[in-house]
PDBML (XML) file of the C-alpha atoms, coordinates in Angstrom:
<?xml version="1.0" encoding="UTF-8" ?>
<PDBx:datablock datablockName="MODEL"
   xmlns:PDBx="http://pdbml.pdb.org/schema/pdbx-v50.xsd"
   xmlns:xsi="http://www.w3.org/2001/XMLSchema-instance"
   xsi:schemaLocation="http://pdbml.pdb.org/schema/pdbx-v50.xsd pdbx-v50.xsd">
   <PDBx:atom_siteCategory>
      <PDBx:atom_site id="1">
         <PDBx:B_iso_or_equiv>0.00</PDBx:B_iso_or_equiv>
         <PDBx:Cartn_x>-156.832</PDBx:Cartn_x>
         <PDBx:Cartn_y>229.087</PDBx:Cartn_y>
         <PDBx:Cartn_z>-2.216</PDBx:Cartn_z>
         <PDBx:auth_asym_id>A</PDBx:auth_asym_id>
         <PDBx:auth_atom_id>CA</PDBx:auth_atom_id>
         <PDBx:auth_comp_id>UNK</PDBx:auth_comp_id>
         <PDBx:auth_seq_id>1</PDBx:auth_seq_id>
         <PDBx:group_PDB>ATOM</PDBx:group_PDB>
         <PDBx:label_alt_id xsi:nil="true" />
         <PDBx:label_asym_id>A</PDBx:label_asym_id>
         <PDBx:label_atom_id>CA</PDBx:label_atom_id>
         <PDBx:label_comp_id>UNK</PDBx:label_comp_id>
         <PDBx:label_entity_id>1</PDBx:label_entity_id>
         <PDBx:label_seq_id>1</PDBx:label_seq_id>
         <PDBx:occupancy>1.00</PDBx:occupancy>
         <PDBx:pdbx_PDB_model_num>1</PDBx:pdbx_PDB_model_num>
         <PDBx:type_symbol>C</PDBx:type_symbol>
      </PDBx:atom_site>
      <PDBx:atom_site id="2">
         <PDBx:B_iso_or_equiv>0.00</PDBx:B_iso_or_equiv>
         <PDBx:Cartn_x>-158.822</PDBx:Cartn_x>
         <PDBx:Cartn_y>226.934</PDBx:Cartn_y>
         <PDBx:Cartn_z>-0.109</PDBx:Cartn_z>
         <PDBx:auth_asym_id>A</PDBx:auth_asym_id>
         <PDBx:auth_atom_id>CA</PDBx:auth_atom_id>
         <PDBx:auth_comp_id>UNK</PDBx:auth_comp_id>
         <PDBx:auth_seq_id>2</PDBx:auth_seq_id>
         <PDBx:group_PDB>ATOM</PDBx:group_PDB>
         <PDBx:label_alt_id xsi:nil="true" />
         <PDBx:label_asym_id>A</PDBx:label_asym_id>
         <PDBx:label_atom_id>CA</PDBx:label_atom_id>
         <PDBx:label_comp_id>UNK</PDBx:label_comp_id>
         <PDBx:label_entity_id>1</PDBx:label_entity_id>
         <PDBx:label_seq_id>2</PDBx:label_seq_id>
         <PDBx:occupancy>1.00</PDBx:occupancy>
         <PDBx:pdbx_PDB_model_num>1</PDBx:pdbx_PDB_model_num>
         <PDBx:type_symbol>C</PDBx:type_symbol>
      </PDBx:atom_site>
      <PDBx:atom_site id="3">
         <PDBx:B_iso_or_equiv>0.00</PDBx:B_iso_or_equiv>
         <PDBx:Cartn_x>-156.264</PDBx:Cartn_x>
         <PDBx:Cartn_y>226.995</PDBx:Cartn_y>
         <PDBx:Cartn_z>2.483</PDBx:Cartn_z>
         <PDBx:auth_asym_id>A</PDBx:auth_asym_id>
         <PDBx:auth_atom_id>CA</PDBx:auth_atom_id>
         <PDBx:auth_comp_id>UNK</PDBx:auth_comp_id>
         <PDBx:auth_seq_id>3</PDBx:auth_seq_id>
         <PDBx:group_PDB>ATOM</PDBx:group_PDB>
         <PDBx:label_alt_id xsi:nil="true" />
         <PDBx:label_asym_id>A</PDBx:label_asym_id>
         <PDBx:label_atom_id>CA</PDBx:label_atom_id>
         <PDBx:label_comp_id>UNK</PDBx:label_comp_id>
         <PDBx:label_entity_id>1</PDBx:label_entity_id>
         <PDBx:label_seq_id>3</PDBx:label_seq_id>
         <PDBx:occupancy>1.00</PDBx:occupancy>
         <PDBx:pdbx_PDB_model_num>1</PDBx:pdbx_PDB_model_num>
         <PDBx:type_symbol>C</PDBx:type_symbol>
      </PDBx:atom_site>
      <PDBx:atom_site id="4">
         <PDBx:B_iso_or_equiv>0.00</PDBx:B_iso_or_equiv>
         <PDBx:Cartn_x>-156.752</PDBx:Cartn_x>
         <PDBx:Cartn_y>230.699</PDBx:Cartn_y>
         <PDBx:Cartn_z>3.573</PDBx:Cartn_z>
         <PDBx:auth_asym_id>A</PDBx:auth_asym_id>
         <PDBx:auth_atom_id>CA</PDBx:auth_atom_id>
         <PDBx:auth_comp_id>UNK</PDBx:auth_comp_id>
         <PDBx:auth_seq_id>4</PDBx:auth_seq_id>
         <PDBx:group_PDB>ATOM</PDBx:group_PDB>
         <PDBx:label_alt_id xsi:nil="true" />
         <PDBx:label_asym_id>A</PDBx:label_asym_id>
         <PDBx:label_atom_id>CA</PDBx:label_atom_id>
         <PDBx:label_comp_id>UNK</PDBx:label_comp_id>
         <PDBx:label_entity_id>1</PDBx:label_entity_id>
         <PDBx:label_seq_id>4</PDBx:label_seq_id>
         <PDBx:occupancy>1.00</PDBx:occupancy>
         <PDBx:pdbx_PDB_model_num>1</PDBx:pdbx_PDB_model_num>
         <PDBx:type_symbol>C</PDBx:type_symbol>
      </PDBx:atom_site>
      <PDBx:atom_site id="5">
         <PDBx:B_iso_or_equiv>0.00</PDBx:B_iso_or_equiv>
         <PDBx:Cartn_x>-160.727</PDBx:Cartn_x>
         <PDBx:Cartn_y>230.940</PDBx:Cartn_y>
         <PDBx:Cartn_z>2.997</PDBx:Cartn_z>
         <PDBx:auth_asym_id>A</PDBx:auth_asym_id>
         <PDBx:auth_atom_id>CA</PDBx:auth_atom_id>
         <PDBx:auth_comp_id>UNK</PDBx:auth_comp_id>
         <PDBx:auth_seq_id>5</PDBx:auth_seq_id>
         <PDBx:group_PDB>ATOM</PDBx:group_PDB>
         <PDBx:label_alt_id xsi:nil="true" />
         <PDBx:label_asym_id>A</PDBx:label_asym_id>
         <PDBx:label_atom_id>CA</PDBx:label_atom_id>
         <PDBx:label_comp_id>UNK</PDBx:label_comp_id>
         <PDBx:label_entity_id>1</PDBx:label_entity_id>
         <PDBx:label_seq_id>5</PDBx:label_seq_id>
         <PDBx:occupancy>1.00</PDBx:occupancy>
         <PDBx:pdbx_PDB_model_num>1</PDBx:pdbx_PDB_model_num>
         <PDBx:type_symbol>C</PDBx:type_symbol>
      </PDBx:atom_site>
      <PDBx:atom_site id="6">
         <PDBx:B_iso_or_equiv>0.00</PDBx:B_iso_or_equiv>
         <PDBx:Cartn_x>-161.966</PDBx:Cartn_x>
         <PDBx:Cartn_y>231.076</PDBx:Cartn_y>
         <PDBx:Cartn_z>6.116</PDBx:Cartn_z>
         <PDBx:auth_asym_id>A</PDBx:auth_asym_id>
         <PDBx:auth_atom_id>CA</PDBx:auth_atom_id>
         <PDBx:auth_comp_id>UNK</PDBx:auth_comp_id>
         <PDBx:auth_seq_id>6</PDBx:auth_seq_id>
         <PDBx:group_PDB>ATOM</PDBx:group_PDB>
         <PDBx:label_alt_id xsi:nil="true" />
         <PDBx:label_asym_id>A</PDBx:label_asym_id>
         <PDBx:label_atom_id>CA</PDBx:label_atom_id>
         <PDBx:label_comp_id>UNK</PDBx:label_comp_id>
         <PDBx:label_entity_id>1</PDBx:label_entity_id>
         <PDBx:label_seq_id>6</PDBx:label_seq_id>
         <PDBx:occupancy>1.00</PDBx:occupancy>
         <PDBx:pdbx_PDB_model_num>1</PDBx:pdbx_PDB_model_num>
         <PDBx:type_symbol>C</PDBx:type_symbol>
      </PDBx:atom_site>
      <PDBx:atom_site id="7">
         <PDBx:B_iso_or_equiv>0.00</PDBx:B_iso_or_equiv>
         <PDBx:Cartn_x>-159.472</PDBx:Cartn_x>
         <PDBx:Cartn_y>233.498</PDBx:Cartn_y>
         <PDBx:Cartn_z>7.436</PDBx:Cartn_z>
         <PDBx:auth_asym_id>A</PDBx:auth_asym_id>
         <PDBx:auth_atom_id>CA</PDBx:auth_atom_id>
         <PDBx:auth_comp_id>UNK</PDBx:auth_comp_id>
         <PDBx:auth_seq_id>7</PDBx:auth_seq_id>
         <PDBx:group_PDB>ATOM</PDBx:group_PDB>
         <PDBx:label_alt_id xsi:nil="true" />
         <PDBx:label_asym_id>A</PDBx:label_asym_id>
         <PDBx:label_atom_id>CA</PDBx:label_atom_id>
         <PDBx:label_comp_id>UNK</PDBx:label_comp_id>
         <PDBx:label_entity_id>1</PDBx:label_entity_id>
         <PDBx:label_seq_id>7</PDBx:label_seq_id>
         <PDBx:occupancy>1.00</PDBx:occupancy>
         <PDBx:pdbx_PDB_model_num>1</PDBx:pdbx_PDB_model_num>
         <PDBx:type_symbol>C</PDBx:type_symbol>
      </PDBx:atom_site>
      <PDBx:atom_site id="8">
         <PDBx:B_iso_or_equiv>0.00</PDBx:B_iso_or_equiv>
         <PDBx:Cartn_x>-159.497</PDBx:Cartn_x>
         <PDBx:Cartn_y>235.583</PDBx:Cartn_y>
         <PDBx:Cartn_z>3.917</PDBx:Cartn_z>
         <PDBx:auth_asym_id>A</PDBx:auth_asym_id>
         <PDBx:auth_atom_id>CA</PDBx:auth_atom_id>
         <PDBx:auth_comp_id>UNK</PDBx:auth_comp_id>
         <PDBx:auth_seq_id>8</PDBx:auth_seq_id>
         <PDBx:group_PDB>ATOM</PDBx:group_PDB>
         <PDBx:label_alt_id xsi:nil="true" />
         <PDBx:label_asym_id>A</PDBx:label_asym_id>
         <PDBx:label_atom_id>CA</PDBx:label_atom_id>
         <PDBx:label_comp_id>UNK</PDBx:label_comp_id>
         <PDBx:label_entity_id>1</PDBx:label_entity_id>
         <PDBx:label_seq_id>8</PDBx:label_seq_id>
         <PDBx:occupancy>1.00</PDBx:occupancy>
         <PDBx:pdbx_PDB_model_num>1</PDBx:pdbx_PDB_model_num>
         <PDBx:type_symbol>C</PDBx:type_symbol>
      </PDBx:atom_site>
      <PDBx:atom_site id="9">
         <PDBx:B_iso_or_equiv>0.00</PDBx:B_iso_or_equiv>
         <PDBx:Cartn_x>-163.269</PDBx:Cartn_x>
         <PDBx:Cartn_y>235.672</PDBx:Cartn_y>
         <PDBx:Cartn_z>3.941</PDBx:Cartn_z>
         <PDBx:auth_asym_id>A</PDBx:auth_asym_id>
         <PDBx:auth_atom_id>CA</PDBx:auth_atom_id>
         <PDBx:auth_comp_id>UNK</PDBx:auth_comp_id>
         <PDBx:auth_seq_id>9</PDBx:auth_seq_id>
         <PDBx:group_PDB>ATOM</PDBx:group_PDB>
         <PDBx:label_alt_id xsi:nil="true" />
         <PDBx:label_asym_id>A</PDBx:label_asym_id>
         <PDBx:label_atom_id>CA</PDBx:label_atom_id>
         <PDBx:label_comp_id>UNK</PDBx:label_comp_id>
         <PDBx:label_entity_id>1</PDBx:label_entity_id>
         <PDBx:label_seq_id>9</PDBx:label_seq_id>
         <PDBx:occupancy>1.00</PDBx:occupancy>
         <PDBx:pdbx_PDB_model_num>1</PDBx:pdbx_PDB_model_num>
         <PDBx:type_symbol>C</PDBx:type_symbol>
      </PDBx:atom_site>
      <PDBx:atom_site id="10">
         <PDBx:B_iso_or_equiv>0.00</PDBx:B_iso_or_equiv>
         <PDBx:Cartn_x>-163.816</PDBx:Cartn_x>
         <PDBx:Cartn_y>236.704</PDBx:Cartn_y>
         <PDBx:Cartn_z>7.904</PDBx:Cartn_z>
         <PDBx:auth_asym_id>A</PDBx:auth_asym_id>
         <PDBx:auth_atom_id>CA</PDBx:auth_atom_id>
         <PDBx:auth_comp_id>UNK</PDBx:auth_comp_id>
         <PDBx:auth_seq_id>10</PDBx:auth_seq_id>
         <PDBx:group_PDB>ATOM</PDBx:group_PDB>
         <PDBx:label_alt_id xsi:nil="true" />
         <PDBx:label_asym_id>A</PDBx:label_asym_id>
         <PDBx:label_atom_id>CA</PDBx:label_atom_id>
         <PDBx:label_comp_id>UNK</PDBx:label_comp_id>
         <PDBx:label_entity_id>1</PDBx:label_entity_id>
         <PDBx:label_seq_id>10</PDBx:label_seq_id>
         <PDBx:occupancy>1.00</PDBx:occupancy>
         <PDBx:pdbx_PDB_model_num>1</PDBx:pdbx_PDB_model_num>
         <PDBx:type_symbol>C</PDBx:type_symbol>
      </PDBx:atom_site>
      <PDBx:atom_site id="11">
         <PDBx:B_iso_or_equiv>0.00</PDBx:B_iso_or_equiv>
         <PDBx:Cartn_x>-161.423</PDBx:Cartn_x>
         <PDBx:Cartn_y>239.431</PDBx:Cartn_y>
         <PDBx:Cartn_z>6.807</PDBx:Cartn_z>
         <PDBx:auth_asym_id>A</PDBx:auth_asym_id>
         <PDBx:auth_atom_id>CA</PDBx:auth_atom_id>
         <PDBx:auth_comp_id>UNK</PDBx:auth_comp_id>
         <PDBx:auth_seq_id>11</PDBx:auth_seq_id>
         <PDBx:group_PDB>ATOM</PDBx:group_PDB>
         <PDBx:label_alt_id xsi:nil="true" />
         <PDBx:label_asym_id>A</PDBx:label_asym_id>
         <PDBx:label_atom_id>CA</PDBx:label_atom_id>
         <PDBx:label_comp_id>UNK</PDBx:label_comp_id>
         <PDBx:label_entity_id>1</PDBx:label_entity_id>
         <PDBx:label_seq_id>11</PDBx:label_seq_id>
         <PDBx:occupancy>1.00</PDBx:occupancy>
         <PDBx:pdbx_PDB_model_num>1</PDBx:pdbx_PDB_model_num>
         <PDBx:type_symbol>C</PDBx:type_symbol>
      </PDBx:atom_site>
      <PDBx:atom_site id="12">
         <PDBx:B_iso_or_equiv>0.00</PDBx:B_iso_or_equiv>
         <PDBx:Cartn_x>-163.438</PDBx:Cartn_x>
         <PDBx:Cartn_y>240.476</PDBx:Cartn_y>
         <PDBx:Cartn_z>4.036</PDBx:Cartn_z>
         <PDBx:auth_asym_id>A</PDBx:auth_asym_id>
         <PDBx:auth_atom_id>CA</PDBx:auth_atom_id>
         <PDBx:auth_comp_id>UNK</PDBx:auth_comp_id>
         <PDBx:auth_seq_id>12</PDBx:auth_seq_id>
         <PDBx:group_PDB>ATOM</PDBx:group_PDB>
         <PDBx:label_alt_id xsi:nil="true" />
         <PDBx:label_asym_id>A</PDBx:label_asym_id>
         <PDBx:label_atom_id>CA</PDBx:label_atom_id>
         <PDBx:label_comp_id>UNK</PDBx:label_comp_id>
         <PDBx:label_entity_id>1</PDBx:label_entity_id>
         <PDBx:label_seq_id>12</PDBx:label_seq_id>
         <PDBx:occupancy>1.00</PDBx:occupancy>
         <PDBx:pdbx_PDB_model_num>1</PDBx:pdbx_PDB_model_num>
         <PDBx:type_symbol>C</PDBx:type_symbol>
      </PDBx:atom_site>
      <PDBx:atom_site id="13">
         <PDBx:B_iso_or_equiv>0.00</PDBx:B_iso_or_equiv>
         <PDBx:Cartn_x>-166.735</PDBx:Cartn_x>
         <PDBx:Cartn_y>240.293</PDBx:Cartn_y>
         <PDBx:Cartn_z>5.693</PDBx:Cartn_z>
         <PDBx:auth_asym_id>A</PDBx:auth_asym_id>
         <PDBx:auth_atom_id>CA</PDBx:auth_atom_id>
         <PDBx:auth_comp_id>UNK</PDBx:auth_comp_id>
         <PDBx:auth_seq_id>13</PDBx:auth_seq_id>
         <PDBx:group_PDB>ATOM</PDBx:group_PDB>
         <PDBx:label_alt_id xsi:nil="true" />
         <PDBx:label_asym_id>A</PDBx:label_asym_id>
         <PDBx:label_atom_id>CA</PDBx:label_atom_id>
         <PDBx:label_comp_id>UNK</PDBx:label_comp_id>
         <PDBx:label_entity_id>1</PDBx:label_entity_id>
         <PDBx:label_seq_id>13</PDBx:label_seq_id>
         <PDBx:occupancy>1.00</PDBx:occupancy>
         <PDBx:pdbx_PDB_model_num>1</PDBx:pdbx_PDB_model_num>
         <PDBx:type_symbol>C</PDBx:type_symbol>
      </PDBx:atom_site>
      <PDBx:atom_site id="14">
         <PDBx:B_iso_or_equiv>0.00</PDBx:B_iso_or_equiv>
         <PDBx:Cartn_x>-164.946</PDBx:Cartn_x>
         <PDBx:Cartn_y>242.353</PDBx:Cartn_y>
         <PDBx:Cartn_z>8.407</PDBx:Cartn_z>
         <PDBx:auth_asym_id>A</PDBx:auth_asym_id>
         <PDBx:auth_atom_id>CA</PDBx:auth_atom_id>
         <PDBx:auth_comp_id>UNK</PDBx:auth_comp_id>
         <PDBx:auth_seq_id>14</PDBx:auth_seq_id>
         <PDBx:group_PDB>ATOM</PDBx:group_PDB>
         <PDBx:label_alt_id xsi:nil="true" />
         <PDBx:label_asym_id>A</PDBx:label_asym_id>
         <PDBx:label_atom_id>CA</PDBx:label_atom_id>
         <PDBx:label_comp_id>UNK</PDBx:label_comp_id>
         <PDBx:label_entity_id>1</PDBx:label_entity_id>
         <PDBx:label_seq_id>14</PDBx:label_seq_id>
         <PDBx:occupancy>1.00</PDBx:occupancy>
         <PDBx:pdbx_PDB_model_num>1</PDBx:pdbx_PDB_model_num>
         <PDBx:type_symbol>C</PDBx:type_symbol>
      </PDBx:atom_site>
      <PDBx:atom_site id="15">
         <PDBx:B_iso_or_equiv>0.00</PDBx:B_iso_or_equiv>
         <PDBx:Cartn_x>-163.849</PDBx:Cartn_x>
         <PDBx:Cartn_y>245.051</PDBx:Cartn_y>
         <PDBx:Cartn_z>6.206</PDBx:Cartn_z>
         <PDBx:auth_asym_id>A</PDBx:auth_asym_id>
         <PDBx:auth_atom_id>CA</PDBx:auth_atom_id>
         <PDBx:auth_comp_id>UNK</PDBx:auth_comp_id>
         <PDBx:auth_seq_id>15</PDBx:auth_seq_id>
         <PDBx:group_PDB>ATOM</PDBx:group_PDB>
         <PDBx:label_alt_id xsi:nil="true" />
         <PDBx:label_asym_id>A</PDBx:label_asym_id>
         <PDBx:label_atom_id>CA</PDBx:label_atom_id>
         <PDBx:label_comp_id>UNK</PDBx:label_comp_id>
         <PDBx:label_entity_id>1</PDBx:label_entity_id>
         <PDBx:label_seq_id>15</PDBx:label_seq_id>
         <PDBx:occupancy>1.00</PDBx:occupancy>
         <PDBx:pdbx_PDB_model_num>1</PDBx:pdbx_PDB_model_num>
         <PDBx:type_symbol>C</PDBx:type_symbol>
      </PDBx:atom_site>
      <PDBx:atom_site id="16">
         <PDBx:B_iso_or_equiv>0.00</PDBx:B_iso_or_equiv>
         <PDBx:Cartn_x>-167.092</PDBx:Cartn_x>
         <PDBx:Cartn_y>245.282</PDBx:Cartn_y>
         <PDBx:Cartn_z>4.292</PDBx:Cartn_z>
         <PDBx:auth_asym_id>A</PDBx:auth_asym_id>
         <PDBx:auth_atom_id>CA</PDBx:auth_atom_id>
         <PDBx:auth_comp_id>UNK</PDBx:auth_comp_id>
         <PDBx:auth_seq_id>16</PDBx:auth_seq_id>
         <PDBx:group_PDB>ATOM</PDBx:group_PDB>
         <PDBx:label_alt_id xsi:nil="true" />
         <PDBx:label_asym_id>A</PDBx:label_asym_id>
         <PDBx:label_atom_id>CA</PDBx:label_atom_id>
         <PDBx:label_comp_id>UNK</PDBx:label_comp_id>
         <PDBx:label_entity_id>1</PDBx:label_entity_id>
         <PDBx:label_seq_id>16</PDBx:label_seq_id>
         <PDBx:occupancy>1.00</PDBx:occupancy>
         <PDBx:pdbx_PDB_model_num>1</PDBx:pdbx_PDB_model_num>
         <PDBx:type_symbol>C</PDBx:type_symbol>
      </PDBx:atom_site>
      <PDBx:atom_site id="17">
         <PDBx:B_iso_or_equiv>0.00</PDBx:B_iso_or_equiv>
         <PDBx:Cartn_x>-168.937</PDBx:Cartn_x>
         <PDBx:Cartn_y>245.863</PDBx:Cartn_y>
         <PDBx:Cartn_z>7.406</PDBx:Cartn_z>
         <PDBx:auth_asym_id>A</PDBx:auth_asym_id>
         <PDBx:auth_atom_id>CA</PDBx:auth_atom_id>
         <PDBx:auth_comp_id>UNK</PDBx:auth_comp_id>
         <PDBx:auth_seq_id>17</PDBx:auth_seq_id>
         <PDBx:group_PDB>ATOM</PDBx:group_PDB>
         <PDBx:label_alt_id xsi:nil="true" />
         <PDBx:label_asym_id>A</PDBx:label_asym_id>
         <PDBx:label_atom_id>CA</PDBx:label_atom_id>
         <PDBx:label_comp_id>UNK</PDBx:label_comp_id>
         <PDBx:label_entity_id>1</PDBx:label_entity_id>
         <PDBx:label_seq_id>17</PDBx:label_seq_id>
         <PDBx:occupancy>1.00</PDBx:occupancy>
         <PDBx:pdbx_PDB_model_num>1</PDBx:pdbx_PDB_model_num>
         <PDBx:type_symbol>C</PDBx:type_symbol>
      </PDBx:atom_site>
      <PDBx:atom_site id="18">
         <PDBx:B_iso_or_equiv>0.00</PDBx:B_iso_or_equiv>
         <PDBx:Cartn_x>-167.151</PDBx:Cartn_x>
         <PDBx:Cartn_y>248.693</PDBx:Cartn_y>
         <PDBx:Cartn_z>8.503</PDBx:Cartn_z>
         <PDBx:auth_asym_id>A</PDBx:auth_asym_id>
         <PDBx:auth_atom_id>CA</PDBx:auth_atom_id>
         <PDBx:auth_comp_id>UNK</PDBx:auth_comp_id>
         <PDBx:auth_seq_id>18</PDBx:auth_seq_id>
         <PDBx:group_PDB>ATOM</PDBx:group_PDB>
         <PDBx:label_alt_id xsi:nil="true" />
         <PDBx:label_asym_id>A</PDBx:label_asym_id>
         <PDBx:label_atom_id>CA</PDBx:label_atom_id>
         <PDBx:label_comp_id>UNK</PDBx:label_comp_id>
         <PDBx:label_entity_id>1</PDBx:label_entity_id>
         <PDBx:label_seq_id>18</PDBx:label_seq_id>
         <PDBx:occupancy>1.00</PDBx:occupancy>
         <PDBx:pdbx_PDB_model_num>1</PDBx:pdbx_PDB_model_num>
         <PDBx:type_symbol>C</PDBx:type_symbol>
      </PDBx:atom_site>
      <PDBx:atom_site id="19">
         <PDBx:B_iso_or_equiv>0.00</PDBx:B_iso_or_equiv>
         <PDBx:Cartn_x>-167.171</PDBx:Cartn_x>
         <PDBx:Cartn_y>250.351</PDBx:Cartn_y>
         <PDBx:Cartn_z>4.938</PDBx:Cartn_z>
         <PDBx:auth_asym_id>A</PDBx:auth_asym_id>
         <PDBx:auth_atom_id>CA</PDBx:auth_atom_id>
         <PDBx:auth_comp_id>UNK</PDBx:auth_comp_id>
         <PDBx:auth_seq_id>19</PDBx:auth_seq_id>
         <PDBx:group_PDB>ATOM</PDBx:group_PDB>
         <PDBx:label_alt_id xsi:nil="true" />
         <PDBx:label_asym_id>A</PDBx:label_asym_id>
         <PDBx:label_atom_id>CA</PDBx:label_atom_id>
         <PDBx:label_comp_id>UNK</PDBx:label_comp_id>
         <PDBx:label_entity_id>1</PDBx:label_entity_id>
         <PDBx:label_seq_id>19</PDBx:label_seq_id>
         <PDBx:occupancy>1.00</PDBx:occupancy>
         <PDBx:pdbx_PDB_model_num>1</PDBx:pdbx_PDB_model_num>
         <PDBx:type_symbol>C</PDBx:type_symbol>
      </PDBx:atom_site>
      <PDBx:atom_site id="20">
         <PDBx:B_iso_or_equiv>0.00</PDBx:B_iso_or_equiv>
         <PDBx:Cartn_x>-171.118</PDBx:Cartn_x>
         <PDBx:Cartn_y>249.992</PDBx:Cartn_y>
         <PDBx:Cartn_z>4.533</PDBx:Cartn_z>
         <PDBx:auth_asym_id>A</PDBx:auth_asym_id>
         <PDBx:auth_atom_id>CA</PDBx:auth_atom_id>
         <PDBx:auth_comp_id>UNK</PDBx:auth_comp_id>
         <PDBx:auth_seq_id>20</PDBx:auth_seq_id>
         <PDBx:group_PDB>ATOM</PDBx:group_PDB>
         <PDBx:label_alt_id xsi:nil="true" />
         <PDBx:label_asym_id>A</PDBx:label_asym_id>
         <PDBx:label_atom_id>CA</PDBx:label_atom_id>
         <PDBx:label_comp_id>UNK</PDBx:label_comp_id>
         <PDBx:label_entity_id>1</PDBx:label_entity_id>
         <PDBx:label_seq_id>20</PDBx:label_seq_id>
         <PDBx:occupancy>1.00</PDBx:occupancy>
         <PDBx:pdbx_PDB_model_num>1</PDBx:pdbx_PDB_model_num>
         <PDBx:type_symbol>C</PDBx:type_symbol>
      </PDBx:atom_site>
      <PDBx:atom_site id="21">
         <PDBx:B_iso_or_equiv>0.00</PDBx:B_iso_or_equiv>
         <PDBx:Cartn_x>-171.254</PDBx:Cartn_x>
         <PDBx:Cartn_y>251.904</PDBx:Cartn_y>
         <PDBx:Cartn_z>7.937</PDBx:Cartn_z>
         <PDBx:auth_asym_id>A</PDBx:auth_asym_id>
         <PDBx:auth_atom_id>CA</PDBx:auth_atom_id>
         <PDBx:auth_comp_id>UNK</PDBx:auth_comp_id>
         <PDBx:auth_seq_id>21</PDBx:auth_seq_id>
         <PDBx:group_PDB>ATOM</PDBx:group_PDB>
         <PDBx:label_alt_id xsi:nil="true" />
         <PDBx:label_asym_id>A</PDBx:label_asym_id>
         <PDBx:label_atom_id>CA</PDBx:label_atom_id>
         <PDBx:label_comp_id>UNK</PDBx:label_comp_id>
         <PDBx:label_entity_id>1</PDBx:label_entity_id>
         <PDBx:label_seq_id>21</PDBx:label_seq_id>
         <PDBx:occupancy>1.00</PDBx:occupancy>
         <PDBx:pdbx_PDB_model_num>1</PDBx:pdbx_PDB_model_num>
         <PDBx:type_symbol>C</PDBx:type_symbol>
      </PDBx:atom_site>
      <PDBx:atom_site id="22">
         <PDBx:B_iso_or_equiv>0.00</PDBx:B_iso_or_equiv>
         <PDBx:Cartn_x>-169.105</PDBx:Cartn_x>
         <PDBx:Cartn_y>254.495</PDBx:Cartn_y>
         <PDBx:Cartn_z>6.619</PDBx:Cartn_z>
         <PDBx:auth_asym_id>A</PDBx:auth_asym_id>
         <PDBx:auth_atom_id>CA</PDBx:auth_atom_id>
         <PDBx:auth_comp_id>UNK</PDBx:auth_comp_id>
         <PDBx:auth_seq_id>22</PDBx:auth_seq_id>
         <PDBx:group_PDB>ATOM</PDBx:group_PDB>
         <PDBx:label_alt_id xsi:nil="true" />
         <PDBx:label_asym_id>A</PDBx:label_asym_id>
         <PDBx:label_atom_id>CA</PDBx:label_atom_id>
         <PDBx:label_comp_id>UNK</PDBx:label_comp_id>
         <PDBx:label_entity_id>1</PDBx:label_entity_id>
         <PDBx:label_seq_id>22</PDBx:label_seq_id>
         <PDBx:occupancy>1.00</PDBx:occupancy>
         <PDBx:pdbx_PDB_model_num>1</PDBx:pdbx_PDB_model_num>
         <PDBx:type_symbol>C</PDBx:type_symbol>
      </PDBx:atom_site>
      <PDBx:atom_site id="23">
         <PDBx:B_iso_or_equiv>0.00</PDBx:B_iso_or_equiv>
         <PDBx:Cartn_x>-170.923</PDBx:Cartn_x>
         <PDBx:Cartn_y>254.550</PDBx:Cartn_y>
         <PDBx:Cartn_z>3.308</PDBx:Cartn_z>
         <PDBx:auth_asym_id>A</PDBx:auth_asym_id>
         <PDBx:auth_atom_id>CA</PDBx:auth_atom_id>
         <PDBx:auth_comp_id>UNK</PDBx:auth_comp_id>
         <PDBx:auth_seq_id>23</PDBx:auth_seq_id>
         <PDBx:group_PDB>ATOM</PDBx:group_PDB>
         <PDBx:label_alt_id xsi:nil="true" />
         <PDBx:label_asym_id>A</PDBx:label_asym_id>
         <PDBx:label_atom_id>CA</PDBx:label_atom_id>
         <PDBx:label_comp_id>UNK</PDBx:label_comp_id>
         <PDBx:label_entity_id>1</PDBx:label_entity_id>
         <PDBx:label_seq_id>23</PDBx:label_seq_id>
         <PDBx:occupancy>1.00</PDBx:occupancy>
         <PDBx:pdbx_PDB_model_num>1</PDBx:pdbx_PDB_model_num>
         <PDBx:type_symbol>C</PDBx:type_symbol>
      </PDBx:atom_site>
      <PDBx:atom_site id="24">
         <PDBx:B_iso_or_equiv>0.00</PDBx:B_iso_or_equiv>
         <PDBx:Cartn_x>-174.157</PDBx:Cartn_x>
         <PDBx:Cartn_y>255.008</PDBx:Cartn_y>
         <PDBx:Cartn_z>5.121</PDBx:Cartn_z>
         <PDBx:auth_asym_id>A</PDBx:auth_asym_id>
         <PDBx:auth_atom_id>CA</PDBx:auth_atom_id>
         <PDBx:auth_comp_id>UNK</PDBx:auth_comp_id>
         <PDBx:auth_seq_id>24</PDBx:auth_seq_id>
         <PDBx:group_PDB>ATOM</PDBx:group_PDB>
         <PDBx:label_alt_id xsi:nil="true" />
         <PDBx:label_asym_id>A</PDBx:label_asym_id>
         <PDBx:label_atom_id>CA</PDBx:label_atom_id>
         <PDBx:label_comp_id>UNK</PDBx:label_comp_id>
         <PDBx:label_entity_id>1</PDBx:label_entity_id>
         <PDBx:label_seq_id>24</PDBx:label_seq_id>
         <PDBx:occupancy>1.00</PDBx:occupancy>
         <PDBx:pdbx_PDB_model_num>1</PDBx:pdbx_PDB_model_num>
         <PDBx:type_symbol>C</PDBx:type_symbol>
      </PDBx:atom_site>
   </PDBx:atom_siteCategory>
</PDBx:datablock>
C-alpha cells in the first residue's frame, strides 16, 4: 500500500476538497 500513497492520498485530498465546497 505504501507504493501508491502519495498518489492515492493527493487524490483523496483532491476529491475531498471539491466535495466540502459542494457541501458548503
Amino acid at each position: 500500500g505504501l507504493e501508491t500513497l502519495k498518489i492515492r492520498v493527493e487524490t483523496h485530498s483532491a476529491h475531498a476538497l471539491q466535495m466540502a465546497q459542494w457541501l458548503e
